[in-house]
PDB file of N, CA and C in Angstrom:
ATOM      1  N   UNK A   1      76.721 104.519 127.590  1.00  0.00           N
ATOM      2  CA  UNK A   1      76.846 105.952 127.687  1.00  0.00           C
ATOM      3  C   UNK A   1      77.242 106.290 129.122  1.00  0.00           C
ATOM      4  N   UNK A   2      78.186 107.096 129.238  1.00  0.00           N
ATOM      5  CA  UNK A   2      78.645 107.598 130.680  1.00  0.00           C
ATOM      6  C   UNK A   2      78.034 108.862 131.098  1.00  0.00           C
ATOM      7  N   UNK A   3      77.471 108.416 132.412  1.00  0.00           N
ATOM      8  CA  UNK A   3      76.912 109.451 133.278  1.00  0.00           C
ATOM      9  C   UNK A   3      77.824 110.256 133.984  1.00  0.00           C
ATOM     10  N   UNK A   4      78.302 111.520 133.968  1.00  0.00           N
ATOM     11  CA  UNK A   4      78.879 112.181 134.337  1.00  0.00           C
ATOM     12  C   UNK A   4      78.973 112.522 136.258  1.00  0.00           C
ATOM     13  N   UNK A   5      77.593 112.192 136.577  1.00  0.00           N
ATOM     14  CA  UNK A   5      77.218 111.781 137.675  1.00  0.00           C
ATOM     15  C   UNK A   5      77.814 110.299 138.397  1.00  0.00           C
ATOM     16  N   UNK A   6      78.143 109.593 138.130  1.00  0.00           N
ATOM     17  CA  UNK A   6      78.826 108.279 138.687  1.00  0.00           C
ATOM     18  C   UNK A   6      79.600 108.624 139.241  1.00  0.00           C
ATOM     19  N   UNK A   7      80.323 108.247 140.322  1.00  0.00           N
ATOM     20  CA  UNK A   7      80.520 108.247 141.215  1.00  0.00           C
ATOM     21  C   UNK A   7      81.144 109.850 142.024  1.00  0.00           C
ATOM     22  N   UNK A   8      80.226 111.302 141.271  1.00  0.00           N
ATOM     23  CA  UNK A   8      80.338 112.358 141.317  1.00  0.00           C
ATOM     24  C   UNK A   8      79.340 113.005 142.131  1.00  0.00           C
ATOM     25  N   UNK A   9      79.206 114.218 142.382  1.00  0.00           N
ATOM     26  CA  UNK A   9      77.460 114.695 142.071  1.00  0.00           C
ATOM     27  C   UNK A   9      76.842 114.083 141.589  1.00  0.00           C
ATOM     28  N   UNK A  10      75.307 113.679 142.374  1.00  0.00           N
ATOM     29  CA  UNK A  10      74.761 113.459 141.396  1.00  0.00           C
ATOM     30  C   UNK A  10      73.567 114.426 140.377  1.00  0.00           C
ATOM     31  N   UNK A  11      73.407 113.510 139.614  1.00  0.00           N
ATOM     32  CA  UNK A  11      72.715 114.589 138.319  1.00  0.00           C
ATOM     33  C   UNK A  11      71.098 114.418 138.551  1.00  0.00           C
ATOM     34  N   UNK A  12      70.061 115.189 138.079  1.00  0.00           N
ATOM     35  CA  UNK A  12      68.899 114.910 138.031  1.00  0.00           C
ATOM     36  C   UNK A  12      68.107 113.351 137.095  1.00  0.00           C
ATOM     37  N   UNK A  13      67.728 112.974 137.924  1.00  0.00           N
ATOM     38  CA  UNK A  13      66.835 111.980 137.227  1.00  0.00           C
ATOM     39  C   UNK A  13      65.574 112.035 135.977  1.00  0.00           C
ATOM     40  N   UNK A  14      65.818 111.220 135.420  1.00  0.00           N
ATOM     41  CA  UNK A  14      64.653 111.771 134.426  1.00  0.00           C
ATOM     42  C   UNK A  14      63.512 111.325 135.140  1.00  0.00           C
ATOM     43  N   UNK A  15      62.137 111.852 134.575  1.00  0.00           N
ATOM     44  CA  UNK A  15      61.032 111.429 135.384  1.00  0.00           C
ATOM     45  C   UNK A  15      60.718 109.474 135.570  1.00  0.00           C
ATOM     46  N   UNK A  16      61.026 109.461 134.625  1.00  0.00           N
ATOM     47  CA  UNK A  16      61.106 107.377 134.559  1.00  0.00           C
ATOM     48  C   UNK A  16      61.916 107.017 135.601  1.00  0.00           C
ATOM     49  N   UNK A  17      63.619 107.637 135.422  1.00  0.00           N
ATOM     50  CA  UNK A  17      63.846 107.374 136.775  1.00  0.00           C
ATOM     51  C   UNK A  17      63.837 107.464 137.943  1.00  0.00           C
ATOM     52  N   UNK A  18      63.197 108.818 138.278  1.00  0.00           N
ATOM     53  CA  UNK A  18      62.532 109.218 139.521  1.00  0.00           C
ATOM     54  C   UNK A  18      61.534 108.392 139.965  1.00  0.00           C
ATOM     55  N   UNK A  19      60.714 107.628 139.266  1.00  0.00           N
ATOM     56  CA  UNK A  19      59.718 106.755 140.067  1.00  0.00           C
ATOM     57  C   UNK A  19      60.770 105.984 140.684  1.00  0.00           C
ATOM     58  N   UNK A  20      61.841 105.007 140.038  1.00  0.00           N
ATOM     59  CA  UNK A  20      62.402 103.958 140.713  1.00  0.00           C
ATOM     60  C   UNK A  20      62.584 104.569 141.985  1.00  0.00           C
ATOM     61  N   UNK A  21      63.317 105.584 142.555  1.00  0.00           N
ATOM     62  CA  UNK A  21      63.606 106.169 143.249  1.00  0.00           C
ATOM     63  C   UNK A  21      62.451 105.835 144.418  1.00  0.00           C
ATOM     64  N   UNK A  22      60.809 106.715 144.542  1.00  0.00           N
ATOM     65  CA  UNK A  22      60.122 106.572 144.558  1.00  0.00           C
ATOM     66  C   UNK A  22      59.459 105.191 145.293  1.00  0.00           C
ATOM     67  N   UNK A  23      59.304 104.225 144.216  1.00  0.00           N
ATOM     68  CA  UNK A  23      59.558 102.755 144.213  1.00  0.00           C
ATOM     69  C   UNK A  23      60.521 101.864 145.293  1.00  0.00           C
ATOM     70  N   UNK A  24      61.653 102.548 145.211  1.00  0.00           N
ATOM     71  CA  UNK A  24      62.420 101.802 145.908  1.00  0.00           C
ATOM     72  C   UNK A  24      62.297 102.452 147.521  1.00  0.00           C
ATOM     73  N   UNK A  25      62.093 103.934 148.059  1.00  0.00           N
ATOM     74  CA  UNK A  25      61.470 103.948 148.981  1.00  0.00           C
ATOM     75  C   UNK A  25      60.137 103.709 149.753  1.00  0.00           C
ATOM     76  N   UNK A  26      59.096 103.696 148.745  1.00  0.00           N
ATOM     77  CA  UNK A  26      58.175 103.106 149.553  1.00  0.00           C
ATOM     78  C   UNK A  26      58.509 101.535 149.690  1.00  0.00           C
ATOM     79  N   UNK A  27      59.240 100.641 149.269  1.00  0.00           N
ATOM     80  CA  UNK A  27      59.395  99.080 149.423  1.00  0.00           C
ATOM     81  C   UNK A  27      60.343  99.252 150.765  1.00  0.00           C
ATOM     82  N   UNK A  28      61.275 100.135 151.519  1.00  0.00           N
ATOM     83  CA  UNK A  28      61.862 100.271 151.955  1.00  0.00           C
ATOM     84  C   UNK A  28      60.777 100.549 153.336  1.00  0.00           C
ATOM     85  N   UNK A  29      59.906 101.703 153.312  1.00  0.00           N
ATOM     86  CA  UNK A  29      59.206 102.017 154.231  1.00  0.00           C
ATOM     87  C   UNK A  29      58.164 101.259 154.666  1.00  0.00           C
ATOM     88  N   UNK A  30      57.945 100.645 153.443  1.00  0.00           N
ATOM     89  CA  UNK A  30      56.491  99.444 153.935  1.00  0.00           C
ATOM     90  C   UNK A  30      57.175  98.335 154.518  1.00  0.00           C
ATOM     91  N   UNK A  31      57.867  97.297 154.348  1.00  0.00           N
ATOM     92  CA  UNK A  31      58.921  96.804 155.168  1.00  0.00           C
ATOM     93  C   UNK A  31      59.731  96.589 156.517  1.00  0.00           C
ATOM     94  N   UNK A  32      60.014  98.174 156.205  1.00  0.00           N
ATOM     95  CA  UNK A  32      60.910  98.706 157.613  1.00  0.00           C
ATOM     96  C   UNK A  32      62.419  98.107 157.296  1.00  0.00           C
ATOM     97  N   UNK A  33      62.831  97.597 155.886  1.00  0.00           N
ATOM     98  CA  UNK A  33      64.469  97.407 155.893  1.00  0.00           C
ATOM     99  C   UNK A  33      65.079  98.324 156.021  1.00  0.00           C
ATOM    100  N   UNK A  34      66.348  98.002 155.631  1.00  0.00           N
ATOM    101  CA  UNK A  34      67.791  98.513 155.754  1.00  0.00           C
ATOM    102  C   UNK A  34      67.966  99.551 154.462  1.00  0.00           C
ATOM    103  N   UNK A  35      67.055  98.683 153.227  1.00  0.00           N
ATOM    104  CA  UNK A  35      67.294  98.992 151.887  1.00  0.00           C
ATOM    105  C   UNK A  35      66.002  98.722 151.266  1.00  0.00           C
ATOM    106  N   UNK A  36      65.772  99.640 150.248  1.00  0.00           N
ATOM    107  CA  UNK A  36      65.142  99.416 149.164  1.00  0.00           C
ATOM    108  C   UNK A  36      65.579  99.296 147.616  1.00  0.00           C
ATOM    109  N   UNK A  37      64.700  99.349 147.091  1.00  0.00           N
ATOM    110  CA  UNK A  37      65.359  98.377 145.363  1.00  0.00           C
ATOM    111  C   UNK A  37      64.221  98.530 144.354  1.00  0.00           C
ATOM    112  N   UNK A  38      64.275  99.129 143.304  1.00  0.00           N
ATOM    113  CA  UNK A  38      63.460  99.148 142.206  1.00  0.00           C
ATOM    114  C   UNK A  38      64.187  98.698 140.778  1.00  0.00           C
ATOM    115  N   UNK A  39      63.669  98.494 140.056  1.00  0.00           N
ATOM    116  CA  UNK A  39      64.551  98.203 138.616  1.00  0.00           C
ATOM    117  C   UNK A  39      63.618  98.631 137.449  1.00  0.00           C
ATOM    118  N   UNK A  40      64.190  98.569 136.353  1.00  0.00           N
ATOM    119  CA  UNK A  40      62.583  98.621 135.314  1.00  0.00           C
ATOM    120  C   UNK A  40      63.747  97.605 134.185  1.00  0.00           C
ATOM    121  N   UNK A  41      62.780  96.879 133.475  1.00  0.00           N
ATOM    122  CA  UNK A  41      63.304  96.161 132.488  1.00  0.00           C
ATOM    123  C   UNK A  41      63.450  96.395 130.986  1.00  0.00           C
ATOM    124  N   UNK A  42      63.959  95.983 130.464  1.00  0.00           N
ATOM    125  CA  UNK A  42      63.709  96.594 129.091  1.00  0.00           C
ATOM    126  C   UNK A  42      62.437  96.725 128.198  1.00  0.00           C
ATOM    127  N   UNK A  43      61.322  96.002 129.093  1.00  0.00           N
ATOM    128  CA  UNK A  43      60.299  96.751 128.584  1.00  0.00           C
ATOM    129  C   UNK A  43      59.538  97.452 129.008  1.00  0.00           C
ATOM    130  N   UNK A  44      60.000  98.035 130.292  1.00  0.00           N
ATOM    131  CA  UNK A  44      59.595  98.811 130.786  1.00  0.00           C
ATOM    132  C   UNK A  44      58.737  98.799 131.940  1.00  0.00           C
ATOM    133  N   UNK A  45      58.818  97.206 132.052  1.00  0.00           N
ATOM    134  CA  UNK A  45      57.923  97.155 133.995  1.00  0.00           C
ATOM    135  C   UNK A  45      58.918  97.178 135.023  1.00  0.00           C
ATOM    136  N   UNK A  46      58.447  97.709 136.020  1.00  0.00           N
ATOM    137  CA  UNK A  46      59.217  97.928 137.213  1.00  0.00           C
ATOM    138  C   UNK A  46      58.650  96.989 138.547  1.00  0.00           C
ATOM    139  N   UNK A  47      59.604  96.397 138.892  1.00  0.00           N
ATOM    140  CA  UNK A  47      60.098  95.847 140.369  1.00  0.00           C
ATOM    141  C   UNK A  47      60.705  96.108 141.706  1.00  0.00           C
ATOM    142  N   UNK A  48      59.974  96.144 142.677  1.00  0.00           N
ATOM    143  CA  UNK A  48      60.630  97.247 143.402  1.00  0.00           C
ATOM    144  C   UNK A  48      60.412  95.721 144.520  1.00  0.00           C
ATOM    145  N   UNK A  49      61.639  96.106 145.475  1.00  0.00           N
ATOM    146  CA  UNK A  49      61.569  94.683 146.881  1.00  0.00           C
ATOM    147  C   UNK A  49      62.672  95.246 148.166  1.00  0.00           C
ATOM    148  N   UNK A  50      63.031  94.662 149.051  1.00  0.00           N
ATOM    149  CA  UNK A  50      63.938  95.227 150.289  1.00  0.00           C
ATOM    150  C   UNK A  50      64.471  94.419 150.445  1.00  0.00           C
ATOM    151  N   UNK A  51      65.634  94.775 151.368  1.00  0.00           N
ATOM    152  CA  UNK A  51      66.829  94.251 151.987  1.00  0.00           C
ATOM    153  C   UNK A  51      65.767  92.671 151.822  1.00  0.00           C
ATOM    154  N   UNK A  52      66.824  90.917 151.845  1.00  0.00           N
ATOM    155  CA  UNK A  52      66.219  89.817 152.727  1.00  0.00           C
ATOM    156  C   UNK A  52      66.979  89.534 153.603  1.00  0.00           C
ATOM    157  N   UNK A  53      67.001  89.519 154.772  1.00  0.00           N
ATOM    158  CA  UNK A  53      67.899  88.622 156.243  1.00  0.00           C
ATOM    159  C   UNK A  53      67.006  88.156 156.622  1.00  0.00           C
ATOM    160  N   UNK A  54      67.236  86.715 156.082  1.00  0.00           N
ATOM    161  CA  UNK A  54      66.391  85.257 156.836  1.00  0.00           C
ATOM    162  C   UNK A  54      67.746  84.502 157.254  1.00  0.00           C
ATOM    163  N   UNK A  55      67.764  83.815 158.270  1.00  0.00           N
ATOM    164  CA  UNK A  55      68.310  83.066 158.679  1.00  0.00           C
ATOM    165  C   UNK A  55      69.047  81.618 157.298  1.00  0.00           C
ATOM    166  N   UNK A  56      68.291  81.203 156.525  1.00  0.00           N
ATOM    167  CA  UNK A  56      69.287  80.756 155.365  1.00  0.00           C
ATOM    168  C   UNK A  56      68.384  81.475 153.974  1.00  0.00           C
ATOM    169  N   UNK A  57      68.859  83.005 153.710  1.00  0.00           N
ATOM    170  CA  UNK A  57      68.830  83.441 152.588  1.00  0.00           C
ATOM    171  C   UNK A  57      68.740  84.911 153.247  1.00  0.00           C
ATOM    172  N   UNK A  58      70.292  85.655 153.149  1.00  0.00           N
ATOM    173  CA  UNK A  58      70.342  87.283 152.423  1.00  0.00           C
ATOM    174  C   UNK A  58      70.704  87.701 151.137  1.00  0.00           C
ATOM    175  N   UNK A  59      69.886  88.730 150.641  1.00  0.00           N
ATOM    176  CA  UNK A  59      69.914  89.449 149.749  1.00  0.00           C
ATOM    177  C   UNK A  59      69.846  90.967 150.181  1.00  0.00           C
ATOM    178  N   UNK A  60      70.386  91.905 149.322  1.00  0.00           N
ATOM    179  CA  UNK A  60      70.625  93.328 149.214  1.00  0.00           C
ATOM    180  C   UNK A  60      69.019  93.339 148.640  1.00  0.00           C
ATOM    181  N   UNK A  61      68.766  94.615 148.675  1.00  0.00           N
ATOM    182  CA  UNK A  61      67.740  95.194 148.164  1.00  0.00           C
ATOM    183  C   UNK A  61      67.675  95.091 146.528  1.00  0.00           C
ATOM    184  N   UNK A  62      68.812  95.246 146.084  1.00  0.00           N
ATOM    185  CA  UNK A  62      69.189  95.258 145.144  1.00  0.00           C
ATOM    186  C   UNK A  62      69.069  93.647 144.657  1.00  0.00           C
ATOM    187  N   UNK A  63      69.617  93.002 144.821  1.00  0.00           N
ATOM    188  CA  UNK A  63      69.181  91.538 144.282  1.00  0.00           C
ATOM    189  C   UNK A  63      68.279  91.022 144.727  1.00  0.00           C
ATOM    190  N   UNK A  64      66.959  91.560 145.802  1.00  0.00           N
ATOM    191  CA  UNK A  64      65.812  91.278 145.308  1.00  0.00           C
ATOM    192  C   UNK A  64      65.297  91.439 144.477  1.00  0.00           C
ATOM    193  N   UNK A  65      65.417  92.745 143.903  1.00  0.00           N
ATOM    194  CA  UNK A  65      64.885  93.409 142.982  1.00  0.00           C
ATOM    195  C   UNK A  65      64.959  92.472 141.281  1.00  0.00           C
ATOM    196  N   UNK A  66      66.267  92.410 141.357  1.00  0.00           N
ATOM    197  CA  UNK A  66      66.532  92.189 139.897  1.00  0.00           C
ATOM    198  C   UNK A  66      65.634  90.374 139.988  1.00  0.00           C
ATOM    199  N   UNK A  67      66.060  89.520 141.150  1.00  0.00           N
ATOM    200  CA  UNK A  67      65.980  88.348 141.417  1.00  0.00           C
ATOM    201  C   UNK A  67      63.883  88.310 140.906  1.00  0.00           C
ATOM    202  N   UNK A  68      63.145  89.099 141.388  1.00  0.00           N
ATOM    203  CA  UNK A  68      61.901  89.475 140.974  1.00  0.00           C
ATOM    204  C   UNK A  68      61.743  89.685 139.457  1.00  0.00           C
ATOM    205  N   UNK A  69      62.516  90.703 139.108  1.00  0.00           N
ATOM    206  CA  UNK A  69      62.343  91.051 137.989  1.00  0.00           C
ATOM    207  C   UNK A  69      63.083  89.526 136.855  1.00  0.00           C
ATOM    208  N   UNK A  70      63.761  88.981 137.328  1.00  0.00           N
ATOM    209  CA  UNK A  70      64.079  87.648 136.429  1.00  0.00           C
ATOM    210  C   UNK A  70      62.984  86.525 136.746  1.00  0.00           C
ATOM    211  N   UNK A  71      62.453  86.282 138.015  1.00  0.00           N
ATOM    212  CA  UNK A  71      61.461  85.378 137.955  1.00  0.00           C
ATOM    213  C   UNK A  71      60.010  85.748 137.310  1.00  0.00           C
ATOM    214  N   UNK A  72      59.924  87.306 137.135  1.00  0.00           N
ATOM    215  CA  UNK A  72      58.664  87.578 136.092  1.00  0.00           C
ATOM    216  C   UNK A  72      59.271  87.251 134.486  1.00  0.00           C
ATOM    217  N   UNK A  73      60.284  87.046 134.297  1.00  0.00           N
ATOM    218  CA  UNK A  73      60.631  86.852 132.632  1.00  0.00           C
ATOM    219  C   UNK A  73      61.278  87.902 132.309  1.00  0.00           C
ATOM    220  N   UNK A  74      62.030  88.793 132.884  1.00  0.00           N
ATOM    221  CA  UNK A  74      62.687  89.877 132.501  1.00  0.00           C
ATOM    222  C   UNK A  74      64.084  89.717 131.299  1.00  0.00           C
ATOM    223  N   UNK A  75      64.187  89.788 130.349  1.00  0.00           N
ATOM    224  CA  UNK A  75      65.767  89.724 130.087  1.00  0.00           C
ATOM    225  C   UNK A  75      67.096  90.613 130.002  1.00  0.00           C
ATOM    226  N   UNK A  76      66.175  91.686 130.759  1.00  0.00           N
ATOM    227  CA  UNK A  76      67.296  93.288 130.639  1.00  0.00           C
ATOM    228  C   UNK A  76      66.761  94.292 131.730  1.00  0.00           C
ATOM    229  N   UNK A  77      67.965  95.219 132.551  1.00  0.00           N
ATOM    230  CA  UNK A  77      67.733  95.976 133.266  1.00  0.00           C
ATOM    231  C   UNK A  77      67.921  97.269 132.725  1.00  0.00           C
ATOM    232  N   UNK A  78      67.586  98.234 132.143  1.00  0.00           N
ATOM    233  CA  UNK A  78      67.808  99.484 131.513  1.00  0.00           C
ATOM    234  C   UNK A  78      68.461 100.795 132.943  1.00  0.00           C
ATOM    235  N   UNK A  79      67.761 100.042 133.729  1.00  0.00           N
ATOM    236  CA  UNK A  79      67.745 101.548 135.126  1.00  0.00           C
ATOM    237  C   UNK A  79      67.510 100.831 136.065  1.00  0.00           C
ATOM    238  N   UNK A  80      68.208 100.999 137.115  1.00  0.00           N
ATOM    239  CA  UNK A  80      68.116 100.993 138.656  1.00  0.00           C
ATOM    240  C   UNK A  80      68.006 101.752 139.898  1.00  0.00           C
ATOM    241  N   UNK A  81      68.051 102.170 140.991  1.00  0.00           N
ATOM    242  CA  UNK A  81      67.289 102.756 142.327  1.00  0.00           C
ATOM    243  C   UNK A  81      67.636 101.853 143.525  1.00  0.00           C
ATOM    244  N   UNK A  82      68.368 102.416 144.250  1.00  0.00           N
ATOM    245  CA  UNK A  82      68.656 101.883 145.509  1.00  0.00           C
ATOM    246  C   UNK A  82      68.692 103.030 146.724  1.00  0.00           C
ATOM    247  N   UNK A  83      68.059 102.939 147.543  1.00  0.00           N
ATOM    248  CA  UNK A  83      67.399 104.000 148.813  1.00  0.00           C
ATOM    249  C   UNK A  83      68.042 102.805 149.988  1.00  0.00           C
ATOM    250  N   UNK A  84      68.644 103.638 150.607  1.00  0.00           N
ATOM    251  CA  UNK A  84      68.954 103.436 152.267  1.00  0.00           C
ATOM    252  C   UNK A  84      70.110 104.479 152.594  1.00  0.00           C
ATOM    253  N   UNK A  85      70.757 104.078 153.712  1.00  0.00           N
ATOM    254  CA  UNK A  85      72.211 104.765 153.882  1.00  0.00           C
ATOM    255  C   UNK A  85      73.121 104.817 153.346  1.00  0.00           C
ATOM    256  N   UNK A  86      73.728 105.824 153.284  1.00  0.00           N
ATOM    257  CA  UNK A  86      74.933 106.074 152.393  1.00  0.00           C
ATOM    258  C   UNK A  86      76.016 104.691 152.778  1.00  0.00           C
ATOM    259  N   UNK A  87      76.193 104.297 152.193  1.00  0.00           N
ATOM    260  CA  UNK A  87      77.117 103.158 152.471  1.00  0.00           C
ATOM    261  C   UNK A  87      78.387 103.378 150.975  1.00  0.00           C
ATOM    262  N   UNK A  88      79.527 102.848 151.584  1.00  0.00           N
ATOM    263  CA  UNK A  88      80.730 103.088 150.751  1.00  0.00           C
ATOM    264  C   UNK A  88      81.377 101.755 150.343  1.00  0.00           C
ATOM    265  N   UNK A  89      80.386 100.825 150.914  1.00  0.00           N
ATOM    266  CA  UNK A  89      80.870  99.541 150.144  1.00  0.00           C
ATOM    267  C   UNK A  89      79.730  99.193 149.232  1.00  0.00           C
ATOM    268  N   UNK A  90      79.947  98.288 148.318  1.00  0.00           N
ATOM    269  CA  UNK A  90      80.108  97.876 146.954  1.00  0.00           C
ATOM    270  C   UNK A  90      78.674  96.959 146.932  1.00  0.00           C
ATOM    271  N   UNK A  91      77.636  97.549 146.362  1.00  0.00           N
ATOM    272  CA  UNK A  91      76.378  96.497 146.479  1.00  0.00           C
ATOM    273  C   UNK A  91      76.783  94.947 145.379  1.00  0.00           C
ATOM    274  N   UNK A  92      76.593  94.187 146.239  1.00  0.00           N
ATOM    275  CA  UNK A  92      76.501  92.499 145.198  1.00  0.00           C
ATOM    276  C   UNK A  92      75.601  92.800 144.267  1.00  0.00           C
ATOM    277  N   UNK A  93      74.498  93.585 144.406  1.00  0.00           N
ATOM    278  CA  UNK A  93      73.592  93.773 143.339  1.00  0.00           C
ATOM    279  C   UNK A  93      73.773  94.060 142.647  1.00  0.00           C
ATOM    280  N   UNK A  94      74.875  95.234 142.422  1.00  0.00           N
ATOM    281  CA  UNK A  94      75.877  95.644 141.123  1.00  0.00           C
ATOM    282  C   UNK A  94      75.610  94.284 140.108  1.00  0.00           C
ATOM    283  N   UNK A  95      76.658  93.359 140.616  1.00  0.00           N
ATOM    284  CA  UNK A  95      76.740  92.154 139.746  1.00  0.00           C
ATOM    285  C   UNK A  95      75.516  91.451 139.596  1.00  0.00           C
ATOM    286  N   UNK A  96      74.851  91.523 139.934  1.00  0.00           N
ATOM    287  CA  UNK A  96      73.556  90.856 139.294  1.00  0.00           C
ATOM    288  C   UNK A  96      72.698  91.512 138.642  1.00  0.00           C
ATOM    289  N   UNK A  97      72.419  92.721 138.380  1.00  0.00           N
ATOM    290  CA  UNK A  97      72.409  93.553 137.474  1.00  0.00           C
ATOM    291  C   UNK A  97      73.202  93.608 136.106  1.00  0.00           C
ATOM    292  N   UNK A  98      74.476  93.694 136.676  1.00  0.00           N
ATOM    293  CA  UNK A  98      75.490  93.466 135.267  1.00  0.00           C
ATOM    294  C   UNK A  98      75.601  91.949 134.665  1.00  0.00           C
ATOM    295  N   UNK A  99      75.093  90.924 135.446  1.00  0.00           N
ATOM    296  CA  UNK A  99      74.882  89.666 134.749  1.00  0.00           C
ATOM    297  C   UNK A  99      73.702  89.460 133.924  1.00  0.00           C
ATOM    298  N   UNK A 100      72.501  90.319 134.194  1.00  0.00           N
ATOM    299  CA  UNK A 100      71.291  90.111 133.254  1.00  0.00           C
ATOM    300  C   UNK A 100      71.627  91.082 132.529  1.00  0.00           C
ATOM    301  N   UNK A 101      72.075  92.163 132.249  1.00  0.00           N
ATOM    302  CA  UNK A 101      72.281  93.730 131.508  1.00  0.00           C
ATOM    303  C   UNK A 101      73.448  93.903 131.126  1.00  0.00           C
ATOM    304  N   UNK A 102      74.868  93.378 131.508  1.00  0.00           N
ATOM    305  CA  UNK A 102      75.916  93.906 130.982  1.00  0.00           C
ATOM    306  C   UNK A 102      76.268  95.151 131.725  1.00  0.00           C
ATOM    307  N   UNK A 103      77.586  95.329 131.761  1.00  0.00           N
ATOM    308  CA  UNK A 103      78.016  96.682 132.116  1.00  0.00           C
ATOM    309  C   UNK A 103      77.549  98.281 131.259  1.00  0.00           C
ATOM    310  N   UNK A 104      77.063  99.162 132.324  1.00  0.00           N
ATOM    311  CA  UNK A 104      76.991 100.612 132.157  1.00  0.00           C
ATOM    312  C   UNK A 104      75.436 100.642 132.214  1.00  0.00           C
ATOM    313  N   UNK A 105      74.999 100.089 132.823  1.00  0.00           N
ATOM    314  CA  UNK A 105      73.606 100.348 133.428  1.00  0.00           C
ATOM    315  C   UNK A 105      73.811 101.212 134.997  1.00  0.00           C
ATOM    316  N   UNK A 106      72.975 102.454 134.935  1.00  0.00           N
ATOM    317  CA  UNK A 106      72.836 103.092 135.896  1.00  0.00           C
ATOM    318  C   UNK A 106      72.274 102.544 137.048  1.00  0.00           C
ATOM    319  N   UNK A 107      72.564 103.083 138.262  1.00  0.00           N
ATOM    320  CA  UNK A 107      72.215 102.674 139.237  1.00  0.00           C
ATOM    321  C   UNK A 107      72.164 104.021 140.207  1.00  0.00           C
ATOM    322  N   UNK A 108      70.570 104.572 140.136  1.00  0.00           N
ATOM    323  CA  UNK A 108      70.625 105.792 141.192  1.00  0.00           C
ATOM    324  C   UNK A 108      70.882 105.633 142.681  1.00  0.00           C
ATOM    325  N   UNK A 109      71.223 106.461 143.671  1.00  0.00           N
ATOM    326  CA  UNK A 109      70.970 105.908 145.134  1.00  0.00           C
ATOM    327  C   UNK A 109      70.629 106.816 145.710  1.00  0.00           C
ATOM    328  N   UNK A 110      69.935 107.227 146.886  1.00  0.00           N
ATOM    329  CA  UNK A 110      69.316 108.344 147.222  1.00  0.00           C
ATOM    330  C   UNK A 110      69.165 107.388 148.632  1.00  0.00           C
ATOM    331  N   UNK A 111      69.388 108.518 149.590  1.00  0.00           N
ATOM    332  CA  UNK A 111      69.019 108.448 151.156  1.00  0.00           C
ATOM    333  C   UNK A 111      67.840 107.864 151.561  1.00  0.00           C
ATOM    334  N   UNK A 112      66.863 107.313 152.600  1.00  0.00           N
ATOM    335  CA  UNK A 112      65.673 107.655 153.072  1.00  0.00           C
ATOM    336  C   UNK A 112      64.825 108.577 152.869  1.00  0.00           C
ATOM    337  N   UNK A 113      65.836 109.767 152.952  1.00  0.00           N
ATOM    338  CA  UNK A 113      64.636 110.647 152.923  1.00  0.00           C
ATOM    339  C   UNK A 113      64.613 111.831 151.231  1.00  0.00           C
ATOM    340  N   UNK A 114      65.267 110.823 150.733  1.00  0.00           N
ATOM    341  CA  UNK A 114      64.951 111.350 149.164  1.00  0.00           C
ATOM    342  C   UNK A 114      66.209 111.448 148.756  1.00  0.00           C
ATOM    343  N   UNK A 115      67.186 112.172 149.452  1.00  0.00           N
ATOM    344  CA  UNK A 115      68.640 113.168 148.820  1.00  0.00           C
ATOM    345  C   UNK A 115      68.952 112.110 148.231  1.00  0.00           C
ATOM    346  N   UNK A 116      69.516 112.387 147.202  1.00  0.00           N
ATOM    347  CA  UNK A 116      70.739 111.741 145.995  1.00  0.00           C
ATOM    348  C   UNK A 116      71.888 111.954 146.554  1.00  0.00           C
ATOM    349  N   UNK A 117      72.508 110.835 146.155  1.00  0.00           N
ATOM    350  CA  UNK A 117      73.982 110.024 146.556  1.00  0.00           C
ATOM    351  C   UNK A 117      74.433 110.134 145.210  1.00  0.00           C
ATOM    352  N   UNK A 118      76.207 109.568 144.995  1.00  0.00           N
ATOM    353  CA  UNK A 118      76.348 109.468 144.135  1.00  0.00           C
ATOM    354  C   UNK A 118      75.503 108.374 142.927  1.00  0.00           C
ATOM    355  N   UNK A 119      75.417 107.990 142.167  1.00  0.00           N
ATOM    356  CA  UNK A 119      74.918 107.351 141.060  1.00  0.00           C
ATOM    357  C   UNK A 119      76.416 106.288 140.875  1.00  0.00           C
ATOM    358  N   UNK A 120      76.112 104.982 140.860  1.00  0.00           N
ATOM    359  CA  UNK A 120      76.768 104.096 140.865  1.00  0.00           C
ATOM    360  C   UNK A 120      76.469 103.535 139.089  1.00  0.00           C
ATOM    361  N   UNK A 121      77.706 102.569 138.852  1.00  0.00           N
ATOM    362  CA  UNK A 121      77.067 101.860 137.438  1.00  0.00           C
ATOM    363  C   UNK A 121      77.551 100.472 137.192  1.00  0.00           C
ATOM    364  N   UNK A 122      77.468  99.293 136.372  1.00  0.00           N
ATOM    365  CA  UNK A 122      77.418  98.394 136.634  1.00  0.00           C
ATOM    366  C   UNK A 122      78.780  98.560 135.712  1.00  0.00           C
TER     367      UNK A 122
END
């Protein structure tokens, strides 16, 4: 289903997806990354993790997230949440999202300090 919001305005979140939101900033603030990251799976638990820069292993916020949510047994991403700076390049997390879920899974993004960005999709 297409969100009219992708790569537009974005649209209001439903309350389910407003936690990710939520989720993905406090993982961001407890931290102190670059990025935060929430997901919920198809059955409905949520994973939330930050930016990794280790010296041999980075990840986006975003493929922590999902990378968590596959080592708990996840087999589907329904909704996603990504909090940091507006950035205009292309999260890798996209694709790892769309490798456990398939394309047209949402992906909200919202600033630090809450505002909504456009809504990205896999």
């Amino acid at each position: 289903m297409a969100d009219p919001g992708v790569g537009g305005p974005p649209m209001e979140p439903s309350e389910e997806d407003a936690k990710l939101i939520v989720l993905a900033r406090a993982a961001r603030a407890r931290t102190g990354a670059a990025e935060g990251a929430a997901v919920r799976d198809t059955t409905g638990r949520t994973y939330a993790a930050c930016t990794v820069g280790l010296p041999s292993l980075g990840l986006t916020a975003l493929q922590s997230a999902v990378a968590a949510a596959v080592a708990s047994g996840a087999s589907g991403i329904e909704a996603a949440a990504v909090v940091g700076p507006p950035s205009d390049a292309a999260d890798p997390g996209l694709a790892a999202v769309r490798d456990l879920s398939g394309p047209g899974i949402l992906v909200l993004r919202a600033t630090p300090s809450g505002e909504r960005t456009p809504t990205l999709s896999t």
